[in-house]
PDB file of N, CA and C in Angstrom:
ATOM      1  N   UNK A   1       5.319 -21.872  17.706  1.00  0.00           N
ATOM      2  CA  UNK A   1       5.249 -21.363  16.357  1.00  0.00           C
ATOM      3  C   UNK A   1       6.634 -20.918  15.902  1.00  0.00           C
ATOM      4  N   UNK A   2       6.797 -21.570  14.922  1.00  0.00           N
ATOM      5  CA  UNK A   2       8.487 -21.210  14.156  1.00  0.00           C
ATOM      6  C   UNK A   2       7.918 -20.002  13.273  1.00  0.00           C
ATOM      7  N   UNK A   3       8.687 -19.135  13.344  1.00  0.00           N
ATOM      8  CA  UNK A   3       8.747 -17.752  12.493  1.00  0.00           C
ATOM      9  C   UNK A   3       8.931 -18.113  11.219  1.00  0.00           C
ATOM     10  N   UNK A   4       7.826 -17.150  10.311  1.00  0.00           N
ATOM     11  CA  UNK A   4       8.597 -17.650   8.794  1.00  0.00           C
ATOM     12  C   UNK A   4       8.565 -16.423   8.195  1.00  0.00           C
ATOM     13  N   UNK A   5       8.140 -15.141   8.528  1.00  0.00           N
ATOM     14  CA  UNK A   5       8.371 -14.033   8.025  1.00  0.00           C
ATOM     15  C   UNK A   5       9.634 -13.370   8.230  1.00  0.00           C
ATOM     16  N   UNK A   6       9.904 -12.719   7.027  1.00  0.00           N
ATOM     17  CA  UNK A   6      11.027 -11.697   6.971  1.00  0.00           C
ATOM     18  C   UNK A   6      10.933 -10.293   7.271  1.00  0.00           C
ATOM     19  N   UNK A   7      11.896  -9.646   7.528  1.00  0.00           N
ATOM     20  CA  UNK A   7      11.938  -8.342   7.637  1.00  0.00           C
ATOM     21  C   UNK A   7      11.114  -7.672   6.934  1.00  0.00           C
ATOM     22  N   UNK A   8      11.752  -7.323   5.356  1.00  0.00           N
ATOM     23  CA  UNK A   8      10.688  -7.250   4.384  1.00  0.00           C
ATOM     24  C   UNK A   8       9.320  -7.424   4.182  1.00  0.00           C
ATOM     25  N   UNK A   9       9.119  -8.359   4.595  1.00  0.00           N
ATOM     26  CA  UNK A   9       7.104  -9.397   4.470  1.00  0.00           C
ATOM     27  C   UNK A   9       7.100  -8.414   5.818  1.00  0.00           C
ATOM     28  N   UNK A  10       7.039  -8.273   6.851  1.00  0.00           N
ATOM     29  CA  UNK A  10       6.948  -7.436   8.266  1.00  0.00           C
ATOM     30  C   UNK A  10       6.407  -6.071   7.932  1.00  0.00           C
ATOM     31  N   UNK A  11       7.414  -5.829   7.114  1.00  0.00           N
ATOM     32  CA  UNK A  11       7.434  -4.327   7.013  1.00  0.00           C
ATOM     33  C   UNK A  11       6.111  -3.609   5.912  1.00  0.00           C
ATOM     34  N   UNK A  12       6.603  -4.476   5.139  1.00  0.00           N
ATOM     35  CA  UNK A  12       5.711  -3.946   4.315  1.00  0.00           C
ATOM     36  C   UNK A  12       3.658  -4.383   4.714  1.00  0.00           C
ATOM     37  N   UNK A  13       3.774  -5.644   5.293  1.00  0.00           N
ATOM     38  CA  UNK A  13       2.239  -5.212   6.373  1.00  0.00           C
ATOM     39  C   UNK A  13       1.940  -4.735   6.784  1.00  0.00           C
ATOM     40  N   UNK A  14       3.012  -3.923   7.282  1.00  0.00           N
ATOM     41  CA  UNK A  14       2.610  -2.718   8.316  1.00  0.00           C
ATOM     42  C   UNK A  14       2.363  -1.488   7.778  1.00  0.00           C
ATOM     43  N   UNK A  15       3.439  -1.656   7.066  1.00  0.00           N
ATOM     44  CA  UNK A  15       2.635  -0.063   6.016  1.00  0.00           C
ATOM     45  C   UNK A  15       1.521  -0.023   5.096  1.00  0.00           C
ATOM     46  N   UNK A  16       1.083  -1.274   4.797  1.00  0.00           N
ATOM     47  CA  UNK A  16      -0.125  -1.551   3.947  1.00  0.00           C
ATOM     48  C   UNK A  16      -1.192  -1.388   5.025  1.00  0.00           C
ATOM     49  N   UNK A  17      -1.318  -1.826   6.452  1.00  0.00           N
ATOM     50  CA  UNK A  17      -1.855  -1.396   7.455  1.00  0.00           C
ATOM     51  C   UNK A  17      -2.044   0.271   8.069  1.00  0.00           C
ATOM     52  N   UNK A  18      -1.061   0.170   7.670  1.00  0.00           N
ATOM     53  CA  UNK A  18      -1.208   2.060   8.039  1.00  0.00           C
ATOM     54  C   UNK A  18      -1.509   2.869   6.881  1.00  0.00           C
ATOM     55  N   UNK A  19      -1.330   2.446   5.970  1.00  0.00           N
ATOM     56  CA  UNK A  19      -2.439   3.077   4.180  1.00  0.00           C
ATOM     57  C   UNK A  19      -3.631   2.682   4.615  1.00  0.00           C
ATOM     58  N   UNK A  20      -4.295   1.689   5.182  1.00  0.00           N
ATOM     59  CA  UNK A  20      -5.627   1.674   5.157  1.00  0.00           C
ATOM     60  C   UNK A  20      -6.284   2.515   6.454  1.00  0.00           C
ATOM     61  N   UNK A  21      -5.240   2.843   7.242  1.00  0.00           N
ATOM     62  CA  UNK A  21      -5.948   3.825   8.475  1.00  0.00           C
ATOM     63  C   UNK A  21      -5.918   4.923   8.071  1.00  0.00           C
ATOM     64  N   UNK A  22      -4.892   5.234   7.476  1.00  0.00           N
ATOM     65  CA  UNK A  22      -4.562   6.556   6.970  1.00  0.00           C
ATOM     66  C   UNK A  22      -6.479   6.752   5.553  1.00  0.00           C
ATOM     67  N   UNK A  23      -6.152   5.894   4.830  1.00  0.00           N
ATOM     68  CA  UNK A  23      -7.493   6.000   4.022  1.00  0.00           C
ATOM     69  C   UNK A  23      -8.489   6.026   4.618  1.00  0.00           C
ATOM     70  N   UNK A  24      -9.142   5.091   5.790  1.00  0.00           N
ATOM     71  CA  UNK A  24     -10.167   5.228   6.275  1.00  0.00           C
ATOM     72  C   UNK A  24     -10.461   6.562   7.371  1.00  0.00           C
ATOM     73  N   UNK A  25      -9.303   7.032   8.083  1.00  0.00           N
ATOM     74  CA  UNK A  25      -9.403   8.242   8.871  1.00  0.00           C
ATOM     75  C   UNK A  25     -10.120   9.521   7.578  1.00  0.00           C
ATOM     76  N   UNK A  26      -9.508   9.258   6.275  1.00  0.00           N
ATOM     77  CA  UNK A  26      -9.536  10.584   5.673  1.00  0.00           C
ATOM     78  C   UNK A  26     -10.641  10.639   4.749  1.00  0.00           C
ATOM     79  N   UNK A  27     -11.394   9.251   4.857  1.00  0.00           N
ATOM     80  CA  UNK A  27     -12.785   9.340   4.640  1.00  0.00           C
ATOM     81  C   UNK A  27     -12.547   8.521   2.886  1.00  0.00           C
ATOM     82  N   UNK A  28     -11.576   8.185   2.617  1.00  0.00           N
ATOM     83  CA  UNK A  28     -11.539   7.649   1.095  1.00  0.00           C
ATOM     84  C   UNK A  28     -12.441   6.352   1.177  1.00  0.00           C
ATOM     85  N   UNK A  29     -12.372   5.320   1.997  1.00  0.00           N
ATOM     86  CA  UNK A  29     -13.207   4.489   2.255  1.00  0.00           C
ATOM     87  C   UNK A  29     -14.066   4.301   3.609  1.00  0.00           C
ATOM     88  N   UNK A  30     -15.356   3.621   3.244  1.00  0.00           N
ATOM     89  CA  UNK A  30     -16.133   3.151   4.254  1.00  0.00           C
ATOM     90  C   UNK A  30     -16.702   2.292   3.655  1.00  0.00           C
ATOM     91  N   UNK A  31     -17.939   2.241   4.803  1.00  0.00           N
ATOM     92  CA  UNK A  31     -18.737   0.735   4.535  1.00  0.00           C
ATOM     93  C   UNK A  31     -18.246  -0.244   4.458  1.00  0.00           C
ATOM     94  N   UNK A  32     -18.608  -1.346   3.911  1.00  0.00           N
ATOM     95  CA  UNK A  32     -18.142  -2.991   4.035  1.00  0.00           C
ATOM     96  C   UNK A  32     -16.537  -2.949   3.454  1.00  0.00           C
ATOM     97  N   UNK A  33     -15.785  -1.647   2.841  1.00  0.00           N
ATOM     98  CA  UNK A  33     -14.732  -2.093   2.093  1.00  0.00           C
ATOM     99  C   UNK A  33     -13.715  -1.785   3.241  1.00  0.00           C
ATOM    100  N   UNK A  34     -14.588  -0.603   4.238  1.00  0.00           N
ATOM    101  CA  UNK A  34     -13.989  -0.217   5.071  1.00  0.00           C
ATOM    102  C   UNK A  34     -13.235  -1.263   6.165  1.00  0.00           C
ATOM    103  N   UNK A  35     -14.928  -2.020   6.263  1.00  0.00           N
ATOM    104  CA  UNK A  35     -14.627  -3.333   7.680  1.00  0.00           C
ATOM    105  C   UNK A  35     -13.595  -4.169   7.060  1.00  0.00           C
ATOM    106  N   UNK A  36     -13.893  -4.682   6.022  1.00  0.00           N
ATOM    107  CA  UNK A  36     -12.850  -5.924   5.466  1.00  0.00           C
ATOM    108  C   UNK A  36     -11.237  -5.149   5.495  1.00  0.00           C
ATOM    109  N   UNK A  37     -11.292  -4.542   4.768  1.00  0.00           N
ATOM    110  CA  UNK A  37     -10.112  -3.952   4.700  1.00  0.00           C
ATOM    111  C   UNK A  37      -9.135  -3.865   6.425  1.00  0.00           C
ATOM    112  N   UNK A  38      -9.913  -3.323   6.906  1.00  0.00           N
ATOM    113  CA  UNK A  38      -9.783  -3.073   8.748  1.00  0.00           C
ATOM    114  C   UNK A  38      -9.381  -4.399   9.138  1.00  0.00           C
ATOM    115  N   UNK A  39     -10.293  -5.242   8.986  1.00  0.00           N
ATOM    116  CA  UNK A  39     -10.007  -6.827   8.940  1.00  0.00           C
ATOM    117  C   UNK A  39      -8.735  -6.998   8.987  1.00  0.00           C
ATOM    118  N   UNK A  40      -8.296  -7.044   7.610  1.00  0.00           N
ATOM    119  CA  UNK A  40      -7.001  -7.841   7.152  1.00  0.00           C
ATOM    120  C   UNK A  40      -5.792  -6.191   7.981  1.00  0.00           C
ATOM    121  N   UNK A  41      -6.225  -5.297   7.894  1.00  0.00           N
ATOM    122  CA  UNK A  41      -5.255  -4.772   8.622  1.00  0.00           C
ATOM    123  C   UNK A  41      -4.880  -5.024   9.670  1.00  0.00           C
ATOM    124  N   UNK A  42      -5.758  -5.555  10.695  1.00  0.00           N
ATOM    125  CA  UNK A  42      -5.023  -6.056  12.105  1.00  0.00           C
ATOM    126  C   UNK A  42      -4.512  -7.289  12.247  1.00  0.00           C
ATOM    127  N   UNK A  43      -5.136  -8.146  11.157  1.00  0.00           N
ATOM    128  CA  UNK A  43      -4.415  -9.011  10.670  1.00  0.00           C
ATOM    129  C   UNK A  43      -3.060  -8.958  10.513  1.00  0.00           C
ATOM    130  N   UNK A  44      -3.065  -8.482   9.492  1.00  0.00           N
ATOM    131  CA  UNK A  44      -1.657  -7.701   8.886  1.00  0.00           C
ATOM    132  C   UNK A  44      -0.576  -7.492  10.147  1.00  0.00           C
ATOM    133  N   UNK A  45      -1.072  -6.531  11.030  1.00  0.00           N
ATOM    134  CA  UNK A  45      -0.313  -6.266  11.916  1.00  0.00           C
ATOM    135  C   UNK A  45       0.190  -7.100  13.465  1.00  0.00           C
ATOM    136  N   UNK A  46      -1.198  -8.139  13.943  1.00  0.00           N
ATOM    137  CA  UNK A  46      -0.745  -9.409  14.752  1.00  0.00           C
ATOM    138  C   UNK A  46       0.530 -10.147  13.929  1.00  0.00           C
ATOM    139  N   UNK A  47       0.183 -10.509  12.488  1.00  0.00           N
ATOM    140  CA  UNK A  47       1.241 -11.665  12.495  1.00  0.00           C
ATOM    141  C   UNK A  47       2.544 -10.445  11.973  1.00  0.00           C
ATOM    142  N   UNK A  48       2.764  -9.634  11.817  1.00  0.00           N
ATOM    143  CA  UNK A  48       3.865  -8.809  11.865  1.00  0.00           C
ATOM    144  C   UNK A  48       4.858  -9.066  12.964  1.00  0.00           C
ATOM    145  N   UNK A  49       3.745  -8.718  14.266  1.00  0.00           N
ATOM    146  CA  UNK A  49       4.317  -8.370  15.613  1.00  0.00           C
ATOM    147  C   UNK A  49       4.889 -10.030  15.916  1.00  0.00           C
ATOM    148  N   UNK A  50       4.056 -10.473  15.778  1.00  0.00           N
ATOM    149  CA  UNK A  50       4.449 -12.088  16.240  1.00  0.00           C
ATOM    150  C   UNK A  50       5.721 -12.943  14.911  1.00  0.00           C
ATOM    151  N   UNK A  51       5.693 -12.451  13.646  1.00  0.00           N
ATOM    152  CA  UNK A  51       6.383 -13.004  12.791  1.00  0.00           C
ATOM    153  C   UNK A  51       6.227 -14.097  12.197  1.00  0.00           C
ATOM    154  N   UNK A  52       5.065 -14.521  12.595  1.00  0.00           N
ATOM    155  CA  UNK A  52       4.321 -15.947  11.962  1.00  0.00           C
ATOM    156  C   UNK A  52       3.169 -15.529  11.075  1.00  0.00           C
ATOM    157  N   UNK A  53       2.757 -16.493   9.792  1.00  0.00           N
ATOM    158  CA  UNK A  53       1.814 -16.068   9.715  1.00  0.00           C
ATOM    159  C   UNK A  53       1.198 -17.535   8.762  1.00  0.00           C
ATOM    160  N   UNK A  54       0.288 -17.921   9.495  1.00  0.00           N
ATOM    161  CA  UNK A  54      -0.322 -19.250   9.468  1.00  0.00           C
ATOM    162  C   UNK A  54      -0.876 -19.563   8.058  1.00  0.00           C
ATOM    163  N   UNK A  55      -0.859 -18.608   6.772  1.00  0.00           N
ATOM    164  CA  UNK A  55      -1.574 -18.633   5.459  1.00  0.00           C
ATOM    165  C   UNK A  55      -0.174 -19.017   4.982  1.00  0.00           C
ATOM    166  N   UNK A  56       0.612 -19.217   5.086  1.00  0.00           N
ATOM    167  CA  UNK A  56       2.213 -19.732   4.584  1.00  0.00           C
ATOM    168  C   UNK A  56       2.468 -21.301   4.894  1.00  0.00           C
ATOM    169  N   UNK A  57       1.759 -21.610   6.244  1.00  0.00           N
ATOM    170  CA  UNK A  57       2.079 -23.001   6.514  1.00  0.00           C
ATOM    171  C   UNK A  57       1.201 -23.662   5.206  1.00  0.00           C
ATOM    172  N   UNK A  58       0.291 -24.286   4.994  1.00  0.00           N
ATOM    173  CA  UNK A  58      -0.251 -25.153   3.387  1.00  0.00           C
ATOM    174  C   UNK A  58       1.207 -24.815   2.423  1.00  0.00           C
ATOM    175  N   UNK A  59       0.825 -23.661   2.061  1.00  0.00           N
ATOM    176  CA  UNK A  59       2.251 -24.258   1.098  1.00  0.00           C
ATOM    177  C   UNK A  59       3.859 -23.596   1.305  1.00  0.00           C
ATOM    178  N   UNK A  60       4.267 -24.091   2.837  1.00  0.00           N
ATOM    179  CA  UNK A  60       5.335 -24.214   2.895  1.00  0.00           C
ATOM    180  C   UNK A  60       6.370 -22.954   2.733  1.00  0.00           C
ATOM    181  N   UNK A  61       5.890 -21.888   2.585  1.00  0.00           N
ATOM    182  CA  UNK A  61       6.337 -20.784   2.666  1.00  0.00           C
ATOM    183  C   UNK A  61       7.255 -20.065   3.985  1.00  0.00           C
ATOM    184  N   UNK A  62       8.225 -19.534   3.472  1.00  0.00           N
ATOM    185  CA  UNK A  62       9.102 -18.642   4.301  1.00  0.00           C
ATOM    186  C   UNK A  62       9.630 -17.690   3.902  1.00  0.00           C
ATOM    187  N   UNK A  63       9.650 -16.421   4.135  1.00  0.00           N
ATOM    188  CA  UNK A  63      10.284 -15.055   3.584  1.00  0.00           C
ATOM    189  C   UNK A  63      11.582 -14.638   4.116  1.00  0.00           C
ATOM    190  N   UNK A  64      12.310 -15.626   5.570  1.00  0.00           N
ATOM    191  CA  UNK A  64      13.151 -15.301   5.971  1.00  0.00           C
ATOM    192  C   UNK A  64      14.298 -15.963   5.321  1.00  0.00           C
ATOM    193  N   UNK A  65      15.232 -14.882   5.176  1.00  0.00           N
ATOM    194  CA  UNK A  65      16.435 -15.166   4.572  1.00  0.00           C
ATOM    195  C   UNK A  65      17.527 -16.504   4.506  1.00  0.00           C
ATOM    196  N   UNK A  66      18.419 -17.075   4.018  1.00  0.00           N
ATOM    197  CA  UNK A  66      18.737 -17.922   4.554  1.00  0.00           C
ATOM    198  C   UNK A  66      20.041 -17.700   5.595  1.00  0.00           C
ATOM    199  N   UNK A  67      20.310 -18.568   6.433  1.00  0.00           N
ATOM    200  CA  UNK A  67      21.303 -17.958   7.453  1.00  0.00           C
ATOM    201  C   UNK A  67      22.480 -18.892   7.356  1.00  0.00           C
TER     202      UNK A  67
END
């Protein structure tokens, strides 16, 4: 797998990941908005860690800079 995320695209998953723990710990959401949400947060955070993220390959997408 060739990397196509950037620093930026990285970062900011992760903190959109940690707004939704932070929301769901403090009780703002539950139920089904809870699970989905949870969903795409670990989502969020595998292709962070790994730097790929397979919804970019169809159309050709890359966030990393050019070098």
């Amino acid at each position: 797998m060739k990397k196509n995320m950037g620093t930026m695209d990285r970062s900011i998953r992760i903190l959109l990941a940690v707004a939704v723990g932070v929301l769901y710990l403090a009780g703002i959401i539950s139920g089904i908005v809870a699970i989905v949400l949870g969903i795409f947060a670990i989502a969020f955070i595998i292709t962070s860690f790994i730097g790929f993220c397979p919804a970019y390959l169809p159309i050709k997408l890359s966030t990393i800079g050019k070098k």
